[in-house]
C-alpha atoms as a PDB file:
ATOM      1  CA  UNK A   1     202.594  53.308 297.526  1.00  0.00           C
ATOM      2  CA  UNK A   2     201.902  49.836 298.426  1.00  0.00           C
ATOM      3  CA  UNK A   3     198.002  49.429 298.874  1.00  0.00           C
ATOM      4  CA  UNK A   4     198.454  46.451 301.112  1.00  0.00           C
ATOM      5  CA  UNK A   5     200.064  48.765 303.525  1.00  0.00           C
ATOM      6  CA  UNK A   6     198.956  52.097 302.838  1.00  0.00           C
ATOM      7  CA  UNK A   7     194.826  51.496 302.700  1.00  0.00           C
ATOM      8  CA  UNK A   8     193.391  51.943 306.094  1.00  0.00           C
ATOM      9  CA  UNK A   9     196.102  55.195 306.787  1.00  0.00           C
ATOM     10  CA  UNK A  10     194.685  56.213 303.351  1.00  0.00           C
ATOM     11  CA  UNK A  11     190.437  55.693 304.301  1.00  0.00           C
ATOM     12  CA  UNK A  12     190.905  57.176 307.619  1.00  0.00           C
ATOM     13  CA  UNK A  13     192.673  60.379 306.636  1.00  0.00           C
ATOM     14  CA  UNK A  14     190.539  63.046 306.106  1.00  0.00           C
ATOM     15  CA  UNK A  15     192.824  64.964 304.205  1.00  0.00           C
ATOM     16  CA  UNK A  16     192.585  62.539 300.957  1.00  0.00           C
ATOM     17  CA  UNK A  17     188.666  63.451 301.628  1.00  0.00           C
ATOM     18  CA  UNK A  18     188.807  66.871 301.169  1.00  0.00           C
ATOM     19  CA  UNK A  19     191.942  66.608 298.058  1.00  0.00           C
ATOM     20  CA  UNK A  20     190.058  68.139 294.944  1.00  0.00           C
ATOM     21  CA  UNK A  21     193.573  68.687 292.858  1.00  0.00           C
ATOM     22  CA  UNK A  22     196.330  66.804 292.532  1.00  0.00           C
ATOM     23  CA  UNK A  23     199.822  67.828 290.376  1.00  0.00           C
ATOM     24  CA  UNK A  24     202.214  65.206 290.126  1.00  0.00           C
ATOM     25  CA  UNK A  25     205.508  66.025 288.661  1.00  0.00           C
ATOM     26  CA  UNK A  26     208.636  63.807 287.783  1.00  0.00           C
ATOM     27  CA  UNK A  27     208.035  61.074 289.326  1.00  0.00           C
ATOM     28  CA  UNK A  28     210.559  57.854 289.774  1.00  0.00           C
ATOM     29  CA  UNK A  29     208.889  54.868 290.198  1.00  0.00           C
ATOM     30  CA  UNK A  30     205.433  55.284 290.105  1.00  0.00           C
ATOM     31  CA  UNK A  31     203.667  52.603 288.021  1.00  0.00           C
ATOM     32  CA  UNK A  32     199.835  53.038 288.936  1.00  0.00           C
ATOM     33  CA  UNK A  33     197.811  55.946 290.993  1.00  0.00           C
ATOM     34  CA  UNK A  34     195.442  53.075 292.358  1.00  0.00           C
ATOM     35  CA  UNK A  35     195.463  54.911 295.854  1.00  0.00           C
ATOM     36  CA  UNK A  36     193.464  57.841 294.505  1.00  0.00           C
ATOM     37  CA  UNK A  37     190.992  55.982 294.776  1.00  0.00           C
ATOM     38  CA  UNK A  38     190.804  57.274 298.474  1.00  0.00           C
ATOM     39  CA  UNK A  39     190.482  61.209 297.797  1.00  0.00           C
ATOM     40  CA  UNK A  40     186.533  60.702 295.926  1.00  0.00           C
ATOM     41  CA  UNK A  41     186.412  64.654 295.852  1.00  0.00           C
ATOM     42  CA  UNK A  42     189.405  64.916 293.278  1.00  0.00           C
ATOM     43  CA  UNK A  43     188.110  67.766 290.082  1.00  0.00           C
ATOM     44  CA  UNK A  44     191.822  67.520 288.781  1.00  0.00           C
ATOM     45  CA  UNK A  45     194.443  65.028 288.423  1.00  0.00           C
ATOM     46  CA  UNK A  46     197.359  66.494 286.619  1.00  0.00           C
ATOM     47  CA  UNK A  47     200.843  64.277 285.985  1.00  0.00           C
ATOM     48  CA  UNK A  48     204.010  65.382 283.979  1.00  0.00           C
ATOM     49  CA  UNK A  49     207.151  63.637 283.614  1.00  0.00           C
ATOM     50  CA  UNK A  50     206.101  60.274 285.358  1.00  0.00           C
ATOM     51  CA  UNK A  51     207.734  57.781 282.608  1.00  0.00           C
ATOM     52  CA  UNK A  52     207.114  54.562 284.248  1.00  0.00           C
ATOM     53  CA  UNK A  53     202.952  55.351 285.159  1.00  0.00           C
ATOM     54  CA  UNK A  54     201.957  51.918 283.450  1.00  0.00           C
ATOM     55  CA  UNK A  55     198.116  52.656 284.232  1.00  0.00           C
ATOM     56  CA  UNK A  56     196.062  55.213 286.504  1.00  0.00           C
ATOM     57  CA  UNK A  57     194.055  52.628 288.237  1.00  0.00           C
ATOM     58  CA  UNK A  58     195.426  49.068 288.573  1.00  0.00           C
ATOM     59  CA  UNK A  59     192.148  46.966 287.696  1.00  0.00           C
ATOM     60  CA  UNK A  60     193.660  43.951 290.401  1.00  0.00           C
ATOM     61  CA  UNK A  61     194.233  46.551 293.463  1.00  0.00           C
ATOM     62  CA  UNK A  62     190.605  48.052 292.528  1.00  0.00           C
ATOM     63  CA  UNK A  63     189.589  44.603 292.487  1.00  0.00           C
ATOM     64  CA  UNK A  64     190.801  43.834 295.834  1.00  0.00           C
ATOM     65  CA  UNK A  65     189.396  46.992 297.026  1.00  0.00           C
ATOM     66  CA  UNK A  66     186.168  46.406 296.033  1.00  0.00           C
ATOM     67  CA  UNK A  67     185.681  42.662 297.236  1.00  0.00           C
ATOM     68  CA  UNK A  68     187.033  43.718 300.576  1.00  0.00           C
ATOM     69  CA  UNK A  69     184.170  46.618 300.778  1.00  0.00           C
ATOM     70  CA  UNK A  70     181.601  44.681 298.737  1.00  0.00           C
ATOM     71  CA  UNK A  71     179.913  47.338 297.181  1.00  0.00           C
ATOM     72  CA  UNK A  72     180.764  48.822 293.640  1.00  0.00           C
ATOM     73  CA  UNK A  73     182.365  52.048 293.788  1.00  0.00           C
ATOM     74  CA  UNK A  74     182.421  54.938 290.947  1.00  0.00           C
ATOM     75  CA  UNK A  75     185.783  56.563 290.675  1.00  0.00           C
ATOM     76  CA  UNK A  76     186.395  60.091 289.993  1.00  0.00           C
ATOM     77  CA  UNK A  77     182.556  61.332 290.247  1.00  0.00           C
ATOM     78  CA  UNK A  78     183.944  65.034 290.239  1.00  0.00           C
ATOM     79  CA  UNK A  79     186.752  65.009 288.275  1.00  0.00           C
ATOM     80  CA  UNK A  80     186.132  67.912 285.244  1.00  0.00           C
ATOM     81  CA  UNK A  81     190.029  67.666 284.609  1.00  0.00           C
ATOM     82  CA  UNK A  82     192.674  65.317 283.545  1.00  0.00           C
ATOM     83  CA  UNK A  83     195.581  66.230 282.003  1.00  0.00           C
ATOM     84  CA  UNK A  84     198.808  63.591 281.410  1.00  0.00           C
ATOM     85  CA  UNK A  85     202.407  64.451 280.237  1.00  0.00           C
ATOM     86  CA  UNK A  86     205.502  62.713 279.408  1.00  0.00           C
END
């Protein structure tokens, strides 16, 4: 997901506000989950089988997230769970 396009669908969909769980499994291409940054409610992130995830949050794309909002925002308040295969 490109977070130059995807960011304002992502903030005004309530659905990523009410996503506590997330399951991702075999994924192609996916080098960063910097768009959960959107769904503040998540209590579990689980990912198997995504073999090119380079990093869960992209520090530049938070960056740019942040100076666009100019407050500081705390990621993952909730989350009780995380649990990472590859």
């Amino acid at each position: 997901i490109k977070m130059d396009i995807t960011r304002s669908i992502i903030r005004s969909s309530a659905w990523f506000l009410s996503l506590s769980h997330i399951n991702l499994m075999i994924c192609k291409g996916v080098r960063d989950l910097t768009w959960l940054m959107f769904a503040p409610n998540l209590t579990m992130i689980s990912v198997d089988g995504a073999y090119e995830l380079e990093e869960i949050i992209s520090k530049e794309k938070a960056n740019d997230v942040g100076e666009e909002e100019e407050a500081e925002v705390v990621l993952f308040q909730k989350l009780s769970w995380l649990i990472y295969q590859s």
